[in-house]
C-alpha atoms as a PDB file:
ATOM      1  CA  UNK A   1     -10.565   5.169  -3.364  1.00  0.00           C
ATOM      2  CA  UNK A   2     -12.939   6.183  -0.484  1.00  0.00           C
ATOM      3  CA  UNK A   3     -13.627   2.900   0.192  1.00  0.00           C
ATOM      4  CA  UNK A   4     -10.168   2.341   1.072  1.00  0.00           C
ATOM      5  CA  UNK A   5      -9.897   5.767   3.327  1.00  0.00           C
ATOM      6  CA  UNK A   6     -12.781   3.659   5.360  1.00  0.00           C
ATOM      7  CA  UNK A   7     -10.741   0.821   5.868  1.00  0.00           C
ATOM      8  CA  UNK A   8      -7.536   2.743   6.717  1.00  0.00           C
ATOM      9  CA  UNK A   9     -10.242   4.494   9.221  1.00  0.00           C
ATOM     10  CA  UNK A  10     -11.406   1.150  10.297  1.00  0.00           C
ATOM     11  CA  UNK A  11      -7.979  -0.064  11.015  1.00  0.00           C
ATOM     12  CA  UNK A  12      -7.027   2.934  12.875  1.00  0.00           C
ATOM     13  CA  UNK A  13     -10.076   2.322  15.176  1.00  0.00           C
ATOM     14  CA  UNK A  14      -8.699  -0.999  15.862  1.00  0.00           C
ATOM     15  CA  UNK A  15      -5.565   0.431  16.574  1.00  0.00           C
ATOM     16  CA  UNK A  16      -6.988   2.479  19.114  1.00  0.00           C
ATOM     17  CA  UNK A  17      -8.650   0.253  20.836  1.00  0.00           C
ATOM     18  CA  UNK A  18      -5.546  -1.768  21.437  1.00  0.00           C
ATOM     19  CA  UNK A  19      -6.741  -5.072  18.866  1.00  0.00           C
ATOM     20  CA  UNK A  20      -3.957  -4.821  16.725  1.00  0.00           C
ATOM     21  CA  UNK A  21      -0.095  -2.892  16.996  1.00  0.00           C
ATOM     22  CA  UNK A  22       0.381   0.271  15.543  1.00  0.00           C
ATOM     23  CA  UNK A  23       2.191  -0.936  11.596  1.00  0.00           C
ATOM     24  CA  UNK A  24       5.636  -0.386  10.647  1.00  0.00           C
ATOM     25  CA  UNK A  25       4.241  -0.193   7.427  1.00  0.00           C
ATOM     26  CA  UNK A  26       1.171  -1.221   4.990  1.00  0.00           C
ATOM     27  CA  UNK A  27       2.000  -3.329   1.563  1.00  0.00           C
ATOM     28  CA  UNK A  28      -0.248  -3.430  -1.301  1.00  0.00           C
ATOM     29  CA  UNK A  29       0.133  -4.024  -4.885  1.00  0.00           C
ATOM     30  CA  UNK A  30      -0.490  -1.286  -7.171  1.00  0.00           C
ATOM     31  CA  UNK A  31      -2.456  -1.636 -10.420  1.00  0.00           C
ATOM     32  CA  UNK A  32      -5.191   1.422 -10.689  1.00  0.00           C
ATOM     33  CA  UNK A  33      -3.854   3.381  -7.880  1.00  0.00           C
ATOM     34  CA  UNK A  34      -6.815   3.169  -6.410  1.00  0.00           C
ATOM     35  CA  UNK A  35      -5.667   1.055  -3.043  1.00  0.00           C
ATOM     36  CA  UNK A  36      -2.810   3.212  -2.456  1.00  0.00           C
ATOM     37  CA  UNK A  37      -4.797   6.307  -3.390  1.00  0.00           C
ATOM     38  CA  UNK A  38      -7.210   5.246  -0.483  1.00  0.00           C
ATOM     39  CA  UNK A  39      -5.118   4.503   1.800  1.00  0.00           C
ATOM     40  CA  UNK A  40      -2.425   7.412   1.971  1.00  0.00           C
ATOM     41  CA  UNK A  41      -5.581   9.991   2.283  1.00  0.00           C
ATOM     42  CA  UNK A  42      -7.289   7.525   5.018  1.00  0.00           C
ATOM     43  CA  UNK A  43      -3.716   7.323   6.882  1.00  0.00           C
ATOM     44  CA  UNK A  44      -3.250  11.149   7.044  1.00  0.00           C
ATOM     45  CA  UNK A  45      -7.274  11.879   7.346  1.00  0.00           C
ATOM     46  CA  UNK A  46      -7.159   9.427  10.716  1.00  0.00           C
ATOM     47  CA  UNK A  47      -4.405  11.382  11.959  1.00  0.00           C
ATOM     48  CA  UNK A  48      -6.278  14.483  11.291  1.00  0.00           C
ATOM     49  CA  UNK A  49      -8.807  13.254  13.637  1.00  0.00           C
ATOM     50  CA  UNK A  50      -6.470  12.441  16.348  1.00  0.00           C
ATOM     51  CA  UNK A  51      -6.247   8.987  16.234  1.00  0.00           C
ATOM     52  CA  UNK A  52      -3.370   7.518  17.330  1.00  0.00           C
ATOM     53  CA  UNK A  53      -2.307   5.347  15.154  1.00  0.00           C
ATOM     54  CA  UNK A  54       0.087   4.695  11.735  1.00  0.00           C
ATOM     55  CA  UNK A  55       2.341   6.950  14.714  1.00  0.00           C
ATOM     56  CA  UNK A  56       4.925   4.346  14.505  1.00  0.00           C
ATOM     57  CA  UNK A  57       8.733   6.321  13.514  1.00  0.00           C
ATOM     58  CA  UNK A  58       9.632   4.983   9.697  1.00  0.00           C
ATOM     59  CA  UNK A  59       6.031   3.987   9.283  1.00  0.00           C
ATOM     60  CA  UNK A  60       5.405   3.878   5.388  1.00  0.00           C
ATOM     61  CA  UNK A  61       3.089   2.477   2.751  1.00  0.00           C
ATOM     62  CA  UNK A  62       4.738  -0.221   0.098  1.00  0.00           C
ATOM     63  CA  UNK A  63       3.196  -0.311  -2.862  1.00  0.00           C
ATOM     64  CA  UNK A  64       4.136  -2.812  -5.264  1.00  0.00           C
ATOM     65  CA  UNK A  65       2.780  -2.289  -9.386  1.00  0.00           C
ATOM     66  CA  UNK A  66       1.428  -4.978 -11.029  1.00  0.00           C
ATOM     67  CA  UNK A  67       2.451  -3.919 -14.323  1.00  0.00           C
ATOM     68  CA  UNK A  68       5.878  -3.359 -15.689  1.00  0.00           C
ATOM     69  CA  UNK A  69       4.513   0.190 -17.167  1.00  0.00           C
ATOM     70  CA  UNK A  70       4.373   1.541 -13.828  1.00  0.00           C
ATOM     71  CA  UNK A  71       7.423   0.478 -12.550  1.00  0.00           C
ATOM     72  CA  UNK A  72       9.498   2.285 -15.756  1.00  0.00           C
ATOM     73  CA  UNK A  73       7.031   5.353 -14.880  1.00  0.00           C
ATOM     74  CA  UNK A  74       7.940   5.603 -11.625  1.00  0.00           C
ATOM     75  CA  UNK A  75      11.465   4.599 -11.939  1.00  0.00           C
ATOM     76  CA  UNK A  76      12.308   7.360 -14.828  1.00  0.00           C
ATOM     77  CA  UNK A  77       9.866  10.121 -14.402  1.00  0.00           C
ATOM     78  CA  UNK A  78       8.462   9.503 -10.406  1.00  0.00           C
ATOM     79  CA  UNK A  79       4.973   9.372 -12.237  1.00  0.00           C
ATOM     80  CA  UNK A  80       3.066   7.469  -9.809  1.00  0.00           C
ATOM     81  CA  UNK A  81       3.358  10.123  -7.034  1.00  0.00           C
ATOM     82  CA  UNK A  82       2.181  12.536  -9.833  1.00  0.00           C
ATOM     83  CA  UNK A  83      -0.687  15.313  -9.172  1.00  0.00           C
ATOM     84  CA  UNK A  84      -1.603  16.188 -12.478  1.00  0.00           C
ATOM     85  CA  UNK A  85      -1.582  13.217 -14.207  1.00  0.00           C
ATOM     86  CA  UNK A  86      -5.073  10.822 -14.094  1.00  0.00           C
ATOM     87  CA  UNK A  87      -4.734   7.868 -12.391  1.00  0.00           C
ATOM     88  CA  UNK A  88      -1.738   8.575 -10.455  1.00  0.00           C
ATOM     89  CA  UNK A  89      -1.731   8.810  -6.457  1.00  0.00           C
ATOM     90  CA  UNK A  90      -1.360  12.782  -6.285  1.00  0.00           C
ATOM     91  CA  UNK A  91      -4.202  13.437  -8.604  1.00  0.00           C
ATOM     92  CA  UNK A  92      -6.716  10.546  -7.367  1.00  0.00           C
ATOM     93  CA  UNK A  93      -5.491  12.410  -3.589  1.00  0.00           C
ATOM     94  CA  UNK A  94      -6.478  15.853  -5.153  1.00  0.00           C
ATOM     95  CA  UNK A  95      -9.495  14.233  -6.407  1.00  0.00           C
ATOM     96  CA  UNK A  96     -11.168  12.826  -3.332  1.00  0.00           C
ATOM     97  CA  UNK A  97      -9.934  15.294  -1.087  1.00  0.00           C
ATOM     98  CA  UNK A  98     -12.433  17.091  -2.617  1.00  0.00           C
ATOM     99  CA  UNK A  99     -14.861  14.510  -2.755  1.00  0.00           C
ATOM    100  CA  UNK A 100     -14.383  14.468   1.249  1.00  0.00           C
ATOM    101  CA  UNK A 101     -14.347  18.361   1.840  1.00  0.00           C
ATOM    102  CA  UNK A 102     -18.077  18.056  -0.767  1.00  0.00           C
ATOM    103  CA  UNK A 103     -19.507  16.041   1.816  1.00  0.00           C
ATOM    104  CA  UNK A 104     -18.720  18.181   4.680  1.00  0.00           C
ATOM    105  CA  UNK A 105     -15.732  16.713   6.024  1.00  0.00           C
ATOM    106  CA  UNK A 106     -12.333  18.154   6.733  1.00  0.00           C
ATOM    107  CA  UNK A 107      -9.731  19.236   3.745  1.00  0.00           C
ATOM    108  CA  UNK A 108      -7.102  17.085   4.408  1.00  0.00           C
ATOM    109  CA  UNK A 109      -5.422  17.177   1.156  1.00  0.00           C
ATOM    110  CA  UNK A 110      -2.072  19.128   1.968  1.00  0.00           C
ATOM    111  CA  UNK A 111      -1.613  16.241   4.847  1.00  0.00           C
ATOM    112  CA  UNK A 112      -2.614  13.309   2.509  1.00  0.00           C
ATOM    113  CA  UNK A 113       0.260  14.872  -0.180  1.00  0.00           C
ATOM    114  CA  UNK A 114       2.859  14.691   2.900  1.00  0.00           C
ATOM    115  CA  UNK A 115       2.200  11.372   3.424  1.00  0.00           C
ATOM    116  CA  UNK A 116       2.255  10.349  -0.113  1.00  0.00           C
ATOM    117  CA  UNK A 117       6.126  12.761  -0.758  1.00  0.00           C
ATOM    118  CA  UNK A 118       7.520  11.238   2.738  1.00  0.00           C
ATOM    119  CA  UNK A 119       5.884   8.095   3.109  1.00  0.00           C
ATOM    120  CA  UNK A 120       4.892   6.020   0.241  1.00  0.00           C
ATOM    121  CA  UNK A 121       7.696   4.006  -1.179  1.00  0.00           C
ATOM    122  CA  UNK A 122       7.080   2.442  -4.647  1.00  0.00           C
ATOM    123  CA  UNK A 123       9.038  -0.517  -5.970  1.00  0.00           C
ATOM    124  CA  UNK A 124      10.331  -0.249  -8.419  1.00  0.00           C
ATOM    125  CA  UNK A 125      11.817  -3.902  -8.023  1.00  0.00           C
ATOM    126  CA  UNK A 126      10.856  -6.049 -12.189  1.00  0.00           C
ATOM    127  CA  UNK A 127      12.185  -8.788 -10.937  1.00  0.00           C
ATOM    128  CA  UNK A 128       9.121  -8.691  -8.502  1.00  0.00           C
ATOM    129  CA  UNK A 129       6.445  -7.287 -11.197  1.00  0.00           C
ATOM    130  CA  UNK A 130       7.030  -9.691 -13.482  1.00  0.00           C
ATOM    131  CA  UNK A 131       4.637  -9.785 -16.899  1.00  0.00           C
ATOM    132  CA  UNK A 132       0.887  -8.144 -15.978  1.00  0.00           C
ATOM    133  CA  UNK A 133      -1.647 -10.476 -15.255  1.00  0.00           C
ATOM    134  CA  UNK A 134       0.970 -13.461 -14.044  1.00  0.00           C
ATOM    135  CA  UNK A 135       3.523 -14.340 -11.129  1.00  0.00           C
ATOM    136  CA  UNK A 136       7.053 -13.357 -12.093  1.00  0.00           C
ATOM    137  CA  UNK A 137       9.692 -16.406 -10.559  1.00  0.00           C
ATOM    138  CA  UNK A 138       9.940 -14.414  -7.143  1.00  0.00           C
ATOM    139  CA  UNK A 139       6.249 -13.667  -6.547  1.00  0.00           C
ATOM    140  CA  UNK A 140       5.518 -17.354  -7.764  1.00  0.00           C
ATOM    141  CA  UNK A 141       8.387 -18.667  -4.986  1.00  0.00           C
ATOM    142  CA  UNK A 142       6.655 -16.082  -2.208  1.00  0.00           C
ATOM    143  CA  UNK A 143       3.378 -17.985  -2.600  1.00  0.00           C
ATOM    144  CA  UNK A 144       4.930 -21.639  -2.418  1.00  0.00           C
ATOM    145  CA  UNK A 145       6.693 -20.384   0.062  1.00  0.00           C
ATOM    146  CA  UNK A 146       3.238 -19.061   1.621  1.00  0.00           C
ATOM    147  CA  UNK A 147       1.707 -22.399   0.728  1.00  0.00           C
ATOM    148  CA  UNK A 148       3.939 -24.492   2.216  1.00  0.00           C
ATOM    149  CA  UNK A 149       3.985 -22.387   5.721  1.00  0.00           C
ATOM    150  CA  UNK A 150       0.545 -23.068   6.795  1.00  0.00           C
ATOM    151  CA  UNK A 151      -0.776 -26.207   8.478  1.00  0.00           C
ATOM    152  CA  UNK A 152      -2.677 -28.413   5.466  1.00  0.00           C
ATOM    153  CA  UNK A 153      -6.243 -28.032   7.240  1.00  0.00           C
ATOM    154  CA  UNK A 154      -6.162 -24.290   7.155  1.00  0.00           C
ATOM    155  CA  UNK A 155      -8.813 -23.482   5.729  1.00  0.00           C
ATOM    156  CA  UNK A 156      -9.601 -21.123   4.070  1.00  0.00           C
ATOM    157  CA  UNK A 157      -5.795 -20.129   3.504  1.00  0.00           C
ATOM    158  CA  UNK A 158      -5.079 -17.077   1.020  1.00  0.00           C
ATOM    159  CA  UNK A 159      -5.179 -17.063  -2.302  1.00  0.00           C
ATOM    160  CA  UNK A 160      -1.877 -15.710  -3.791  1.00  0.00           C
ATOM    161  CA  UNK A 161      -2.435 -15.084  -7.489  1.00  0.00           C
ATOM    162  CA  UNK A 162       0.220 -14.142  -9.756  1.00  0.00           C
ATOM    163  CA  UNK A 163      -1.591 -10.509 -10.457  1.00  0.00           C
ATOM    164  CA  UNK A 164      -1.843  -8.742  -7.137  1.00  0.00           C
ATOM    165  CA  UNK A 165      -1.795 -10.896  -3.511  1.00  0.00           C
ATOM    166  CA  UNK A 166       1.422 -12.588  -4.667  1.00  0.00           C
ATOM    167  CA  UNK A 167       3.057  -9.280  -5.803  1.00  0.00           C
ATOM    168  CA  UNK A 168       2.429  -7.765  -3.032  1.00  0.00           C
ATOM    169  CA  UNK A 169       3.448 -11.009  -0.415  1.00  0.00           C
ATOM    170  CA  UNK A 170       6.615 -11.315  -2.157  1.00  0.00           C
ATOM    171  CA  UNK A 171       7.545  -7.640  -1.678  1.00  0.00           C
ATOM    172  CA  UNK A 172       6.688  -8.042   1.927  1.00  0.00           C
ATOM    173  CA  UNK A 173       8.748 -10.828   1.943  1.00  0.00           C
ATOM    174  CA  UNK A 174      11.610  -8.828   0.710  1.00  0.00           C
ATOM    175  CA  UNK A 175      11.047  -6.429   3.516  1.00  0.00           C
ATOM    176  CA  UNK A 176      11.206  -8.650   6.121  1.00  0.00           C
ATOM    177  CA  UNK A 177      14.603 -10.376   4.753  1.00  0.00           C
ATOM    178  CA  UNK A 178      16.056  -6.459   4.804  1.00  0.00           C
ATOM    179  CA  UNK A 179      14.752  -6.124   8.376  1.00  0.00           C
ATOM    180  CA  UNK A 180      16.585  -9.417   9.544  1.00  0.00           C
ATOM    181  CA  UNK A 181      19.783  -8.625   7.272  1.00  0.00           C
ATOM    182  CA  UNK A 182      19.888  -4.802   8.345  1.00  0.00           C
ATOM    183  CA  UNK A 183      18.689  -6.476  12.324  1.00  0.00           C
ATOM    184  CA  UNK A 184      15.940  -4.026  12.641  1.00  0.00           C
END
C-alpha cells in the first residue's frame, strides 16, 4: 500500500512540474486492494501537501476486481469501500494512515476516506471480470485490440494478461467509448 502512496506522490510531482496533464481519472484492477488502497491515500495525502494535481473536476479512481467475489461484494453489500472489514479499501486506508502519522507524517486519513466515498468508482461490470486468474471475452478483445494498435517493432509493448493489465485496459476502454458516446 505505501508503496503505491509513493507513486501517486511521484506522479503528482510530475504533474507539477508540467511532464504530464493533470488525469481525468486513474484505472487499476483490483485484486488485494492493495493498488487502490495506495493510491486513494497517496491522491488525498499529495493534496494535503499542496500539490496541485489529481485537481481535475470529475477526477476519480476506476478500479476494476479481478475476481468475481468482489464484484458480488461490492455490488450487494458496497464491501470494498468497507472500514472495518480486512482487506477492503477503508480499513487498509485506516491502516496506513496510521502507518504514515507513526512515522511522523501528517494524519490524512479523514481526507483519504473522502476520496475513497466521492471518488473511487468500482465496477462492478462481470462481463469485464470474467473467471479469476483468466481474460473474460471483453478483456481478451481489449488486448487484441491493444495488440493490434501498436506498430509490430514496438518493443517492448505491454503485456495484457487475462488477470490484471487486461482487466483493467478493457475497463478503460469502456470509459473512453462512454466519453465519445456521452461527447465528453
Amino acid at each position: 500500500v505505501l508503496g503505491q502512496v509513493g507513486a501517486a506522490i511521484e506522479l503528482a510531482e510530475q504533474i507539477v512540474r508540467g511532464e504530464l496533464p493533470d488525469p481525468d481519472g486513474i484505472v487499476v484492477a483490483l485484486g488485494s486492494a492493495c493498488t487502490t488502497t495506495g493510491l486513494v491515500l497517496g491522491v488525498a495525502l499529495a493534496r494535503h501537501l499542496g500539490m496541485l494535481a489529481f485537481q481535475k473536476p470529475g477526477f476519480r479512481i476506476y478500479a476494476q476486481p479481478v475476481h468475481p467475489g468482489a464484484i458480488y461484494l461490492q455490488r450487494f453489500f458496497g464491501m470494498v469501500r468497507s472500514e472495518s472489514f480486512p482487506l477492503m479499501v477503508g480499513r487498509g486506508l485506516r491502516d496506513a494512515a496510521a502507518a504514515i502519522v507513526g512515522s511522523g507524517g501528517p494524519d490524512v486519513t479523514a481526507e483519504a476516506l473522502v476520496v475513497m466515498r466521492t471518488e473511487l468508482e468500482v465496477s462492478t461490470d462481470t462481463s469485464i471480470c470474467g473467471g479469476y486468474g483468466a481474460h473474460s471475452k471483453v478483456s481478451l478483445e481489449a488486448k487484441i485490440a491493444y495488440d493490434f494498435s501498436r506498430p509490430v517493432d514496438e518493443v517492448p509493448g505491454l503485456w495484457m494478461c487475462g488477470h490484471f493489465t487486461g482487466k483493467s485496459f478493457a475497463l478503460l476502454l469502456k470509459l473512453l467509448r462512454e466519453d465519445i458516446a456521452q461527447q465528453r
